[in-house]
C-alpha atoms as a PDB file:
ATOM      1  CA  UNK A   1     -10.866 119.223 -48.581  1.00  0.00           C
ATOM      2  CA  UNK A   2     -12.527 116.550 -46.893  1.00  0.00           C
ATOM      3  CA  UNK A   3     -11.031 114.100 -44.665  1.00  0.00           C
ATOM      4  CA  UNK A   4     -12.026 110.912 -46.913  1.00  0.00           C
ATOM      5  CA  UNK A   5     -10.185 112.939 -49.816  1.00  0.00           C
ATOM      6  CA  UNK A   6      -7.152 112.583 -51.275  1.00  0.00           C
ATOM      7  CA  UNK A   7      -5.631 114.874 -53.465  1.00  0.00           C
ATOM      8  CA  UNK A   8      -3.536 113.519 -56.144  1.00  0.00           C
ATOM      9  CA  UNK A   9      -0.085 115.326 -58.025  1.00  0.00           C
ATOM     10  CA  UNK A  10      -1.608 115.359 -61.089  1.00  0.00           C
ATOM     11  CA  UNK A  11      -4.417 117.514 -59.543  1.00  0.00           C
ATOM     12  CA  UNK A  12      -7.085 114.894 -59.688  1.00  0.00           C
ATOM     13  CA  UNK A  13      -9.098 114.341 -56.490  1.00  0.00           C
ATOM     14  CA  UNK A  14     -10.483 111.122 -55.000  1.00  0.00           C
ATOM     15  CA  UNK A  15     -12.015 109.473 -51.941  1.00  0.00           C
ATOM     16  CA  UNK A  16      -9.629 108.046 -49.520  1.00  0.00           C
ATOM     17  CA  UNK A  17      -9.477 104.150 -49.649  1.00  0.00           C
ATOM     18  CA  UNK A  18      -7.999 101.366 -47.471  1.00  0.00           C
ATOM     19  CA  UNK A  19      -4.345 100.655 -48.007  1.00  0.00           C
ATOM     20  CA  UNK A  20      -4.862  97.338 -49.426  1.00  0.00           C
ATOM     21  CA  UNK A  21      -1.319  96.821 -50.664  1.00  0.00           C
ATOM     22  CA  UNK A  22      -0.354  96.660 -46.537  1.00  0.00           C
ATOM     23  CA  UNK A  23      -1.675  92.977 -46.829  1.00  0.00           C
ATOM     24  CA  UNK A  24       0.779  90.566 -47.789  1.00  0.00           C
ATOM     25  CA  UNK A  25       0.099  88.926 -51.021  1.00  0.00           C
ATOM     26  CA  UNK A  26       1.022  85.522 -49.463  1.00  0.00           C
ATOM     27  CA  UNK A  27      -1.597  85.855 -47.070  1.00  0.00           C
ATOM     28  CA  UNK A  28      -4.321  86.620 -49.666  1.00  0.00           C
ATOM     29  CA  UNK A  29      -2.907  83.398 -51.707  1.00  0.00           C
ATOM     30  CA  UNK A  30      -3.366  81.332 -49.060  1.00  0.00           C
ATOM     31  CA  UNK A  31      -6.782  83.025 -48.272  1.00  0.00           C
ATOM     32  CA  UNK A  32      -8.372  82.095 -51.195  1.00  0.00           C
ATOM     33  CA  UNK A  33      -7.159  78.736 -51.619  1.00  0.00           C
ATOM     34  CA  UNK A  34      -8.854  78.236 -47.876  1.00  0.00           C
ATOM     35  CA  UNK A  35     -12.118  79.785 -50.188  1.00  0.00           C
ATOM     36  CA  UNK A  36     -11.615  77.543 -53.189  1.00  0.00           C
ATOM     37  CA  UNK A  37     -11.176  74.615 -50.773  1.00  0.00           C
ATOM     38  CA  UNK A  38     -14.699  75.430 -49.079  1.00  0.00           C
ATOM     39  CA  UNK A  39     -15.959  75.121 -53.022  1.00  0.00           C
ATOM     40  CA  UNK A  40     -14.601  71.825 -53.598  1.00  0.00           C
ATOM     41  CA  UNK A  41     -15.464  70.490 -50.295  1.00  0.00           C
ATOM     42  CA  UNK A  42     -19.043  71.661 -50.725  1.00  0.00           C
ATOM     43  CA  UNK A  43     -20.237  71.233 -54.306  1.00  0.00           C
ATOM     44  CA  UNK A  44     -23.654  71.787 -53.496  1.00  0.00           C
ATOM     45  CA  UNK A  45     -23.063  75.501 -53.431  1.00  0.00           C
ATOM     46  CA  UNK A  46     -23.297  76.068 -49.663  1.00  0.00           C
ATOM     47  CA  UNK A  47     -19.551  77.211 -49.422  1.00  0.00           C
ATOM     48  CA  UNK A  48     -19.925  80.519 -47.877  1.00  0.00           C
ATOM     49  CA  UNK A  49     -17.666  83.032 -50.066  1.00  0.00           C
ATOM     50  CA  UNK A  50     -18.310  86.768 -51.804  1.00  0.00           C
ATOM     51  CA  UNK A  51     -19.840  84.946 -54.850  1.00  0.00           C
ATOM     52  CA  UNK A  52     -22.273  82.282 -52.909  1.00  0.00           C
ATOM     53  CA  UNK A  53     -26.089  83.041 -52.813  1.00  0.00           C
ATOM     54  CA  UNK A  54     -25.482  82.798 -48.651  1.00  0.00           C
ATOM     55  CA  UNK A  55     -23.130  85.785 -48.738  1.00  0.00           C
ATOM     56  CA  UNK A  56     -25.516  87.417 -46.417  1.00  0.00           C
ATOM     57  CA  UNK A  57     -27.702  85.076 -45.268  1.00  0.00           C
ATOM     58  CA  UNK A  58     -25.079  82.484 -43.515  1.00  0.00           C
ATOM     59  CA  UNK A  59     -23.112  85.370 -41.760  1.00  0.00           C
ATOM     60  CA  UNK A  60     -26.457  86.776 -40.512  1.00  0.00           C
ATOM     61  CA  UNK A  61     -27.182  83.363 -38.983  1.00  0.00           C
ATOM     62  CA  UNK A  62     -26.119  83.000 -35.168  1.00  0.00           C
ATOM     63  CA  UNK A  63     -25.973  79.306 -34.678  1.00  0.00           C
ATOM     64  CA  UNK A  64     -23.414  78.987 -38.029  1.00  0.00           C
ATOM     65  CA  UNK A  65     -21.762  82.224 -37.024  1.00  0.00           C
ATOM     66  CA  UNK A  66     -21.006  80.616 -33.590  1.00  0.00           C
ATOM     67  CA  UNK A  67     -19.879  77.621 -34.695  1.00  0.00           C
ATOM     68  CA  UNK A  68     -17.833  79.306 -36.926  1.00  0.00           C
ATOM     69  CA  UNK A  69     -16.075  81.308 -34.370  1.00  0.00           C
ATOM     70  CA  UNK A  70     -15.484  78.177 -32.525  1.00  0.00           C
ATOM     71  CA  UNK A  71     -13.858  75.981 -35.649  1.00  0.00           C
ATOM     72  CA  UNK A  72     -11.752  79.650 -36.426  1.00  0.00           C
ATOM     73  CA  UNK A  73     -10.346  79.432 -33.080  1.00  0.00           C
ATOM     74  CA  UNK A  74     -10.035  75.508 -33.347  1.00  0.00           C
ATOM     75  CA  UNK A  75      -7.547  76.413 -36.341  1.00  0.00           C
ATOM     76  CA  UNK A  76      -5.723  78.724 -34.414  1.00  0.00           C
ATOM     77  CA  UNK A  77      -5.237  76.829 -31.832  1.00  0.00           C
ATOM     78  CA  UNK A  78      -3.769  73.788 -33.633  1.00  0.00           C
ATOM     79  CA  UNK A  79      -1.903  75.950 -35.556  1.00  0.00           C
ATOM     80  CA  UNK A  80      -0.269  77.361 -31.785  1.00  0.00           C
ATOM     81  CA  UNK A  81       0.811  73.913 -30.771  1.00  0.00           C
ATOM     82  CA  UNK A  82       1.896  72.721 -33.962  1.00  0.00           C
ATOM     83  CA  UNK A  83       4.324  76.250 -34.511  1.00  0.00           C
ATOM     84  CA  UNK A  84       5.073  75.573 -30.324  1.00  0.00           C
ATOM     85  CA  UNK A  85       6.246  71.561 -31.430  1.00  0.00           C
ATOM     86  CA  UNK A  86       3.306  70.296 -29.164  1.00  0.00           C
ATOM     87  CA  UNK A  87       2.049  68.851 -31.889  1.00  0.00           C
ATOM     88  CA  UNK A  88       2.843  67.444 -35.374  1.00  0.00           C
ATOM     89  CA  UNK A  89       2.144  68.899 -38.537  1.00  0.00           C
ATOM     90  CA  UNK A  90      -1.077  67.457 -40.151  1.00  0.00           C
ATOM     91  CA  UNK A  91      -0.635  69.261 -43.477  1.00  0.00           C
ATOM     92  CA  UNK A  92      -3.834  71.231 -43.276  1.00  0.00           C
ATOM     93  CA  UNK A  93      -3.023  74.889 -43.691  1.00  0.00           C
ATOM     94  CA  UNK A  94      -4.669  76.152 -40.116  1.00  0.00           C
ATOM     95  CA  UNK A  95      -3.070  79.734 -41.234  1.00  0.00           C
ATOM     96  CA  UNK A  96      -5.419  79.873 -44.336  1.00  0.00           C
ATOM     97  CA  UNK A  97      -8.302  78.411 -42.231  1.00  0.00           C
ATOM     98  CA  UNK A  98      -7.893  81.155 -39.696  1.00  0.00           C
ATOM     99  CA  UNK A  99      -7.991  83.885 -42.388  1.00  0.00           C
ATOM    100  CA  UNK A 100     -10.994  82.566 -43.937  1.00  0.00           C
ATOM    101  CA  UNK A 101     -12.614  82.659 -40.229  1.00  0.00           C
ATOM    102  CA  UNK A 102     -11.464  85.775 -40.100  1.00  0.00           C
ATOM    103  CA  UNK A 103     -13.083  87.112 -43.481  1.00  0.00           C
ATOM    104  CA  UNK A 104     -16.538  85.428 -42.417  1.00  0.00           C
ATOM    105  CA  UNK A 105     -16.280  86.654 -38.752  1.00  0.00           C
ATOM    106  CA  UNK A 106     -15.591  90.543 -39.898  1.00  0.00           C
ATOM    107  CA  UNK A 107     -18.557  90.253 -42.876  1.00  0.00           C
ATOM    108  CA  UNK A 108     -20.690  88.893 -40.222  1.00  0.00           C
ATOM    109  CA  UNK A 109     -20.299  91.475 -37.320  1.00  0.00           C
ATOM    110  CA  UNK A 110     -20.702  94.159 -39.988  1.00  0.00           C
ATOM    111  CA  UNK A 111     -24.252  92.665 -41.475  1.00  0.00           C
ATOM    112  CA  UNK A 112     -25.548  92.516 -37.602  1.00  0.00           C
ATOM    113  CA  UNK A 113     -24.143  96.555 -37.434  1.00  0.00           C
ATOM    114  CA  UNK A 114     -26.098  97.399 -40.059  1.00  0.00           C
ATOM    115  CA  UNK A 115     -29.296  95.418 -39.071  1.00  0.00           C
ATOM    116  CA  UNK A 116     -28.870  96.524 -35.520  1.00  0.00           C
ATOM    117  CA  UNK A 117     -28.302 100.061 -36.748  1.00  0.00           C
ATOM    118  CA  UNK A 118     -25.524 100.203 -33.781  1.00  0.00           C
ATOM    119  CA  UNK A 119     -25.641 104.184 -33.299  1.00  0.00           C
ATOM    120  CA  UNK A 120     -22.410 106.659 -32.274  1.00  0.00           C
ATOM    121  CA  UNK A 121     -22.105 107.898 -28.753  1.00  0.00           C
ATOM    122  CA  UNK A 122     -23.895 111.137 -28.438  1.00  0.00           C
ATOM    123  CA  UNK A 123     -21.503 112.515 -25.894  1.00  0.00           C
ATOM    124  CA  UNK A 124     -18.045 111.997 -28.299  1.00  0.00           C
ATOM    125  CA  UNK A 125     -19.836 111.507 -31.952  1.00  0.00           C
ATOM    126  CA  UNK A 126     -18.380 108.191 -32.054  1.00  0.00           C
ATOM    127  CA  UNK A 127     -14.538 109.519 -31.982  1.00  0.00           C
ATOM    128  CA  UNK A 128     -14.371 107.731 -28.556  1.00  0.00           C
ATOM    129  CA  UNK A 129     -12.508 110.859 -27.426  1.00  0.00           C
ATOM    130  CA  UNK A 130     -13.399 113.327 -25.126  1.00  0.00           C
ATOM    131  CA  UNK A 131     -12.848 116.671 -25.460  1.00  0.00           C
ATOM    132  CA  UNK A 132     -13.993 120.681 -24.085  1.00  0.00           C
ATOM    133  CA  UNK A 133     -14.779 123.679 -25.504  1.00  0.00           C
ATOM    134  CA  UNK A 134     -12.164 126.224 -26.024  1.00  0.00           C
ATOM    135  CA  UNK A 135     -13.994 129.697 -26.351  1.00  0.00           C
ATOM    136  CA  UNK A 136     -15.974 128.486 -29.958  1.00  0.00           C
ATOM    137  CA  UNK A 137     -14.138 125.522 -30.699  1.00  0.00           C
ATOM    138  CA  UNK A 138     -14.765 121.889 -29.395  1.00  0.00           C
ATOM    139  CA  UNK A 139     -11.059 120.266 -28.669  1.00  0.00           C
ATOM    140  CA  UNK A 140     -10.193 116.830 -28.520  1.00  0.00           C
ATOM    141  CA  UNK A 141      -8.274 115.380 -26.431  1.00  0.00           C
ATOM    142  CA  UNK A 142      -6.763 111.620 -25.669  1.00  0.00           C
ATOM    143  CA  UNK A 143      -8.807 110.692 -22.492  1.00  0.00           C
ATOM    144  CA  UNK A 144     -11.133 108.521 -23.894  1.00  0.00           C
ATOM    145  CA  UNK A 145     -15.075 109.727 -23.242  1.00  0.00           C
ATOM    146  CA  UNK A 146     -16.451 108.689 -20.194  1.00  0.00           C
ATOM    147  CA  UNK A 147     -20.027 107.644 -21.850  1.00  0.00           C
ATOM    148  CA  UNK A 148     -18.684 104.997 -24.167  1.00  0.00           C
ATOM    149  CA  UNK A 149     -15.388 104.128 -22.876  1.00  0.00           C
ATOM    150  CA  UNK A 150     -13.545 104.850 -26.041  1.00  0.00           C
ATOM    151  CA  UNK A 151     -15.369 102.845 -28.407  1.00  0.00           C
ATOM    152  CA  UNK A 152     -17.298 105.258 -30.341  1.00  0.00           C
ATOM    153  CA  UNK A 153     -20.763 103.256 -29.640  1.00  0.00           C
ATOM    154  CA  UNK A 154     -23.729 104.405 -27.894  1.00  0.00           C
ATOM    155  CA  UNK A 155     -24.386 101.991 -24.788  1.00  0.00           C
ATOM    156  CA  UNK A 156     -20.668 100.518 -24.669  1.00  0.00           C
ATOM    157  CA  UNK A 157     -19.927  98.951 -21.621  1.00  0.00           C
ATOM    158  CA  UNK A 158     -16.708  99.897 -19.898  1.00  0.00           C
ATOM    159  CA  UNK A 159     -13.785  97.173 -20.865  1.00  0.00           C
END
């Protein structure tokens, strides 16, 4: 069987998905109010969410994906000094805002994946490993490969 398969006990097979139940339900409350607030903040439609006609467009968009990255970090900071007693609380749930930043910031690197067609490293494959050849078999081991640093991605540069 397949790595992406799972095999069930009632004999059934399926492909392997993401363990969404890791993710604490509070945090995807709080998510999507942050994405219901973008809505009513913005009820000309421009609230960038899975349903908005930008879906793609806004995350593909480097000026907005910036600035986005900059307000996200904004959030977080606030959200350091108020949980450090720097600051006082202003109410405004920074958490939420940094977990909608997050969302946009992970759809956006993976649209400019795809359109840049980022390819594996041809030495590992794209495990990031290294590895040798024992008699017919090619071995893995933990030393991350020289050509991409451990990243998986042709052209990495080293960390």
């Amino acid at each position: 069987m397949p790595d992406n398969e799972v095999k069930f006990p009632g004999g059934g097979t399926g492909s392997k998905q993401p363990r969404l139940e890791l993710i604490p339900y509070i945090a995807l409350i709080r998510g999507a109010a942050r994405f219901e607030l973008g809505i009513a903040n913005r009820p000309d439609g421009t609230a960038w969410n899975a349903l908005s006609t930008n879906f793609r467009t806004a995350a593909e968009d480097q000026e907005f994906m910036l600035s986005r990255a900059a307000h996200t970090a904004q959030h977080a900071m606030k959200l350091k000094a108020i949980l450090a007693g720097e600051i006082s609380d202003d109410g405004d749930d920074h958490a939420g805002a940094v977990f909608w930043g997050a969302c946009f910031l992970i759809c956006a690197t993976e649209f400019l994946a795809e359109k840049r067609q980022i390819r594996k490293c041809s030495a590992c494959g794209g495990t990031g490993k290294s590895g040798e050849w024992i008699g017919t078999n090619w071995m893995l081991s933990e030393t991350p490969c020289p050509a991409c640093h451990g990243s998986g991605l042709e052209g990495a540069r080293k960390p």
